[in-house]
Protein backbone atom coordinates (compact mmCIF):
# COMPACT_ATOMS: atom_id res chain seq x y z
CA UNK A 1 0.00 0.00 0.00
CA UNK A 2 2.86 2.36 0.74
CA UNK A 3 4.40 1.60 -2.79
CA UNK A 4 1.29 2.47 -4.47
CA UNK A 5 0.97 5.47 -2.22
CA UNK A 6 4.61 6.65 -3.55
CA UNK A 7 4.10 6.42 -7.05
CA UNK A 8 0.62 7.77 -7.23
CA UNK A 9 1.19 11.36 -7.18
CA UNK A 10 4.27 10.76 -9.56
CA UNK A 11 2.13 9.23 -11.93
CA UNK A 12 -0.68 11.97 -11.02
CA UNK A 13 1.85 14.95 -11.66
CA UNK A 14 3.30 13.32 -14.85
CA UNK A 15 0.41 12.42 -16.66
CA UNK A 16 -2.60 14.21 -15.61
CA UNK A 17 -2.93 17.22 -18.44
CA UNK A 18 -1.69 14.61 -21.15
CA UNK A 19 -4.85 12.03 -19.59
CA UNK A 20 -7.48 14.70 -20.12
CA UNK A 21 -5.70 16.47 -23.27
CA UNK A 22 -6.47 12.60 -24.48
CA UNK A 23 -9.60 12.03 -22.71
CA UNK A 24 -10.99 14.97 -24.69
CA UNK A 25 -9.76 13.22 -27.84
CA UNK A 26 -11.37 10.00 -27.06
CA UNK A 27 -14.56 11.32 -26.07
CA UNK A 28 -14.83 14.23 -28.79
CA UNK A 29 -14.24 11.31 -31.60
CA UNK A 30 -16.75 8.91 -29.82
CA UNK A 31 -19.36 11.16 -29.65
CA UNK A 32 -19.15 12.80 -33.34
CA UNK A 33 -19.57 8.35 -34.31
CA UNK A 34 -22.22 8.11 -32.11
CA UNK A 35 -24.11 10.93 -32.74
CA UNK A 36 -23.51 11.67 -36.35
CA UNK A 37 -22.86 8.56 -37.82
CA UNK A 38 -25.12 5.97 -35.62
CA UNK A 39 -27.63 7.62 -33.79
CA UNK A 40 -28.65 9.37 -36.82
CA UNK A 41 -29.93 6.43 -38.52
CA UNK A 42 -31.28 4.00 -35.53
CA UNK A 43 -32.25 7.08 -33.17
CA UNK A 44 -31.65 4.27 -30.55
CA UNK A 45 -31.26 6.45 -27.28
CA UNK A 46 -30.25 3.27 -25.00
CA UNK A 47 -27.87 2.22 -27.68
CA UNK A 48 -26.49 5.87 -27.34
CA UNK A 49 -26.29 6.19 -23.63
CA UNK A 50 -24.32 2.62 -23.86
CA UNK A 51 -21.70 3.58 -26.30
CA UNK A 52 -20.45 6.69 -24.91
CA UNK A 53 -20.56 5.70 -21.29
CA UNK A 54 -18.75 2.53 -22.53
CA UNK A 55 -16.38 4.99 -24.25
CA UNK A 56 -15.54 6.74 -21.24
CA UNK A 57 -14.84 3.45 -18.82
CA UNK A 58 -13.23 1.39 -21.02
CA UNK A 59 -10.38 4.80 -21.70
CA UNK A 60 -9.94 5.27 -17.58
CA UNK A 61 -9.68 1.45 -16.80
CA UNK A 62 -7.31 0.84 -19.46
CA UNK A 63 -5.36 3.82 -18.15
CA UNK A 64 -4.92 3.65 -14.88
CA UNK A 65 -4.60 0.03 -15.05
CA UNK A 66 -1.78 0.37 -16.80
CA UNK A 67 0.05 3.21 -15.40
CA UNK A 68 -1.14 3.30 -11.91
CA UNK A 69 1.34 -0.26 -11.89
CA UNK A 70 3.93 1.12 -14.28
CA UNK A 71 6.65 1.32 -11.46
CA UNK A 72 5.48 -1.23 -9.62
CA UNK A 73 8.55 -3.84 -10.69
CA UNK A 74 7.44 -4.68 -13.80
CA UNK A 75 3.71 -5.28 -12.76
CA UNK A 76 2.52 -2.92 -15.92
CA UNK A 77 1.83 -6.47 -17.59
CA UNK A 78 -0.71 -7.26 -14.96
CA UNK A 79 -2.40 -4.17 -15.25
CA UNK A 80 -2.88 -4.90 -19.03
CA UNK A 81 -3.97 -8.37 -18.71
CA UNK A 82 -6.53 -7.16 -16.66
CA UNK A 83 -7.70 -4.42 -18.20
CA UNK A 84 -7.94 -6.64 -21.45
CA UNK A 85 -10.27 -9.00 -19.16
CA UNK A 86 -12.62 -6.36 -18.34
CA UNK A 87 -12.68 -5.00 -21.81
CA UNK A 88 -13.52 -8.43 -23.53
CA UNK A 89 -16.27 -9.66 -20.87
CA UNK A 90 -18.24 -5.92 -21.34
CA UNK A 91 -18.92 -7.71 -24.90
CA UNK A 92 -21.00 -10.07 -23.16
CA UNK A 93 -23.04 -6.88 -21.50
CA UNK A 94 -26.05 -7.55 -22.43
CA UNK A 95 -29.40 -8.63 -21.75
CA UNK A 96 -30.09 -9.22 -25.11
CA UNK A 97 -28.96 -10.50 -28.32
CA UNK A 98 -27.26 -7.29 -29.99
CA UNK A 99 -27.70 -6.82 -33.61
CA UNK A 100 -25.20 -6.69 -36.00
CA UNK A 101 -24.67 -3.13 -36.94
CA UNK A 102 -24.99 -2.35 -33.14
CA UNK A 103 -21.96 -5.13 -31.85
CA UNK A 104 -19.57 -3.44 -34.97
CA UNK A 105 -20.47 0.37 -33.48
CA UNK A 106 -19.45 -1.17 -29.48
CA UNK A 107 -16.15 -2.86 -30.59
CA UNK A 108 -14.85 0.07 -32.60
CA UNK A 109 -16.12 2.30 -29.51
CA UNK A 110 -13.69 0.11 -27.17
CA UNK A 111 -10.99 -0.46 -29.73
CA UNK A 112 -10.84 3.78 -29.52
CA UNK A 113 -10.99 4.25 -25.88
CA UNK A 114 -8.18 1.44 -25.28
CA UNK A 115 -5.47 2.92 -28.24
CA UNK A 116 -6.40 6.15 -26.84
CA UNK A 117 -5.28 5.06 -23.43
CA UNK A 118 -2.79 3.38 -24.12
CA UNK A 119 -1.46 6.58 -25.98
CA UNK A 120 -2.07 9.06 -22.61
CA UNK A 121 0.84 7.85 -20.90
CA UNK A 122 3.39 8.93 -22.70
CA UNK A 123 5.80 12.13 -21.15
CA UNK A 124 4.09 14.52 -23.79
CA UNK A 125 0.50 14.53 -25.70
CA UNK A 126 1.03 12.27 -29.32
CA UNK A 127 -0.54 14.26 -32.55
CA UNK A 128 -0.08 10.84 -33.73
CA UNK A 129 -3.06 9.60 -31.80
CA UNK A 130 -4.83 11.47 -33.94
CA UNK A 131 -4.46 9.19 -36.80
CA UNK A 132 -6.31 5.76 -35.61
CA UNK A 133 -8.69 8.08 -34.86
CA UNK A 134 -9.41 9.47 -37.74
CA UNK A 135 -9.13 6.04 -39.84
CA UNK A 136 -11.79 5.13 -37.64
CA UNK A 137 -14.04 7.18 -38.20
CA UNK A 138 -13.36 7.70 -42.02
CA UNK A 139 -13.79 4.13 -42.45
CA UNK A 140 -17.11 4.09 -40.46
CA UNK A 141 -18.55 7.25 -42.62
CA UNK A 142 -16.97 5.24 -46.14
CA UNK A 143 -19.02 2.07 -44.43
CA UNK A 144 -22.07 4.20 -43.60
CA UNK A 145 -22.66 5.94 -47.04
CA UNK A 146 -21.53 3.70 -49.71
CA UNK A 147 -22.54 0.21 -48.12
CA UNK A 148 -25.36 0.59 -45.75
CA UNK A 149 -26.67 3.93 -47.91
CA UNK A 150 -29.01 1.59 -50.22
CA UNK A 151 -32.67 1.76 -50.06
CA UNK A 152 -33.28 -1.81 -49.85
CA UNK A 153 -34.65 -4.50 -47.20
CA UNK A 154 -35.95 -7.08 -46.34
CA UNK A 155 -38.88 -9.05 -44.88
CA UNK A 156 -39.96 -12.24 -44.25
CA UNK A 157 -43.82 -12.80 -45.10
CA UNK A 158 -46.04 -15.26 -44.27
CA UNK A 159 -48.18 -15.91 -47.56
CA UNK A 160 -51.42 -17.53 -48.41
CA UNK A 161 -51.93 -17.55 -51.81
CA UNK A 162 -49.60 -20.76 -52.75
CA UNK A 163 -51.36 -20.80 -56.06
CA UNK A 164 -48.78 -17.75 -57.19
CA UNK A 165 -45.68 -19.29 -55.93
CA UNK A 166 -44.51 -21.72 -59.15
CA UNK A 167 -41.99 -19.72 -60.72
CA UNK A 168 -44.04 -19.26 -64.36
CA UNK A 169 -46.77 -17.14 -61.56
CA UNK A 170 -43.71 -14.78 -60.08
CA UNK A 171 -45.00 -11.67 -61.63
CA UNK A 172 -48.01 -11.91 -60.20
CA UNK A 173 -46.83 -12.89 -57.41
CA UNK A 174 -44.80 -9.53 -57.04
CA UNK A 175 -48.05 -7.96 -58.62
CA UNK A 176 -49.75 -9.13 -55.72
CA UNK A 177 -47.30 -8.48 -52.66
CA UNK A 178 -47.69 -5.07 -53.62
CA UNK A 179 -50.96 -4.37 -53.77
CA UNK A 180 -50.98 -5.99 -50.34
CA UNK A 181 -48.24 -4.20 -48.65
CA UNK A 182 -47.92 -1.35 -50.39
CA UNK A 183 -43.97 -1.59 -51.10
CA UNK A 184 -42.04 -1.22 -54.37
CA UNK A 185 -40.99 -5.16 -54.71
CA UNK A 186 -37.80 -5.84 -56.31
CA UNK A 187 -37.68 -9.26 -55.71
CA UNK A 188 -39.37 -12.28 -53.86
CA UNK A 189 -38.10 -15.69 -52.81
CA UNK A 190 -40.26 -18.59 -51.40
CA UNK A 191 -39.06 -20.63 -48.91
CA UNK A 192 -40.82 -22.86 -46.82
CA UNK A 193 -44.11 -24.36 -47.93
CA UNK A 194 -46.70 -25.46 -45.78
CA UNK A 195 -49.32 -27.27 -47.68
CA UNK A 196 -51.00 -28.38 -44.63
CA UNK A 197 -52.19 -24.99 -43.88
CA UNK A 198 -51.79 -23.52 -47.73
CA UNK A 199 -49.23 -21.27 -46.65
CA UNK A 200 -45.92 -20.63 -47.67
CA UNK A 201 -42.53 -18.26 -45.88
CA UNK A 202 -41.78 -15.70 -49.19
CA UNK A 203 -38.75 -13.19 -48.56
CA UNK A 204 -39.40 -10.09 -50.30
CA UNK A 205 -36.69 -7.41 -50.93
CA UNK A 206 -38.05 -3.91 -51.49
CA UNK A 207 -37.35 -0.08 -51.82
CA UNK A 208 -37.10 1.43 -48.16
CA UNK A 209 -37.82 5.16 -48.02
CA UNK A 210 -37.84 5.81 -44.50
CA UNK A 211 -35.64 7.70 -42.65
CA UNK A 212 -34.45 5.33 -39.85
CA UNK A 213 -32.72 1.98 -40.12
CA UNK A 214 -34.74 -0.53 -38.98
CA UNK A 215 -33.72 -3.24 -36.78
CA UNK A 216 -32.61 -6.59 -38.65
CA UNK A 217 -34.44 -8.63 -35.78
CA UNK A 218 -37.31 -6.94 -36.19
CA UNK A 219 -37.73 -6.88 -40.01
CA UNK A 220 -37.25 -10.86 -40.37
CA UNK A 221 -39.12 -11.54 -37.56
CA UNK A 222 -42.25 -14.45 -38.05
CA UNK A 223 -44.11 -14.21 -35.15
CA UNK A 224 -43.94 -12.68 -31.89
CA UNK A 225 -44.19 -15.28 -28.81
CA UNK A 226 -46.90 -14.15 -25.74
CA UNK A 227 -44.08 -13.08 -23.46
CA UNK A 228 -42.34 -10.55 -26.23
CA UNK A 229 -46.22 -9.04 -26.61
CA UNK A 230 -46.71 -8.63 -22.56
CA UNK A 231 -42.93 -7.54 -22.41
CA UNK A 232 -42.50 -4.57 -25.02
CA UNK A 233 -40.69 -1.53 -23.74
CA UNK A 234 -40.07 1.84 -25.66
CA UNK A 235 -36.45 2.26 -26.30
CA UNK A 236 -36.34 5.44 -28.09
């Protein structure tokens, strides 16, 4: 306890403006991907709150775990290890399955925080820093506008007209998936068929001109069990 109580202020006096001058980094580039580049799509505020709190934990464990023990004979190593151990097991925070897009946003959020904590002990404040940074976040915007940019999705439909399902009926098929749903159809693939029940599980892909990204889960989603029905929250 008296070793720890040595270096402290050392490690206090040393590093304290170059923590925050990189603190300020970290946070300012997590919150223009957050808020620009995520939020403005999902306008998931749980998702949001999640992200940047993550943001801010993950960059203060990572740093005083590390250089809290850097004089401690070597013990810097430990510090890492576990640092890296709470970092890895906050991927399994969650009460629920996370989607896709969502899980990519929270591992570049913690890959951030942890290169720019790992940068804040140094005996001056790195421009370099800057750079990962940057890539980051160019890559997500690159991501964001040429790949996820389309207006196209996808739904899974339940369908009882099985008469239109042979492929020489497909137009009319399409013809009629419109008229029902009231989408632009670009294309439609049957799946499972139930002739028991003269019903069939048709995919449709279509033009999407809402504003928001909708959730994967939700779009491909069949049914909805009792519990999910008795159990719906508002997460915006």
């Amino acid at each position: 306890m008296d070793e720890i109580n040595a270096i402290a202020p050392s490690v206090f006096s040393d590093n304290m403006v170059i923590m925050a001058e990189t603190f300020a980094v970290n946070i300012l580039f997590s919150w223009i991907i957050i808020h620009f580049l995520y939020y403005r799509k999902s306008h998931r505020r749980d998702f949001y709150f999640t992200f940047l709190l993550i943001s801010i934990a993950i960059f203060f464990l990572m740093f005083f775990m590390t250089y809290m023990l850097d004089n401690m004979k070597g013990k810097t190593s430990i510090g890492i290890g576990i640092g890296l151990f709470g970092i890895f097991s906050i991927m399994r925070y969650r009460t629920d399955t996370m989607p896709v897009r969502e899980m990519t946003y929270l591992f570049s959020i913690i890959c951030l925080a942890v290169v720019n904590a790992l940068a804040a002990g140094g005996l001056e404040f790195q421009p370099i820093v800057l750079l990962p940074n940057m890539a980051v976040l160019l890559a997500i915007m690159l991501c964001e506008l040429l790949l996820l940019n389309k207006k196209e999705a996808t739904k899974l439909i339940q369908y009882d007209r099985i008469a239109l399902i042979t492929p020489d009926k497909h137009d009319e098929l399409i013809a009629d998936l419109e008229e029902r749903t009231g989408l632009k159809i670009k294309h439609a693939e049957v799946g499972a068929i139930d002739f028991l029940r003269d019903m069939a599980i048709v995919r449709i892909t279509y033009v999407d001109n809402s504003k928001t990204l909708k959730d994967a889960r939700i779009q491909h989603t069949i049914k909805l069990r009792r519990d999910q029905w008795e159990n719906v929250q508002d997460t915006q």
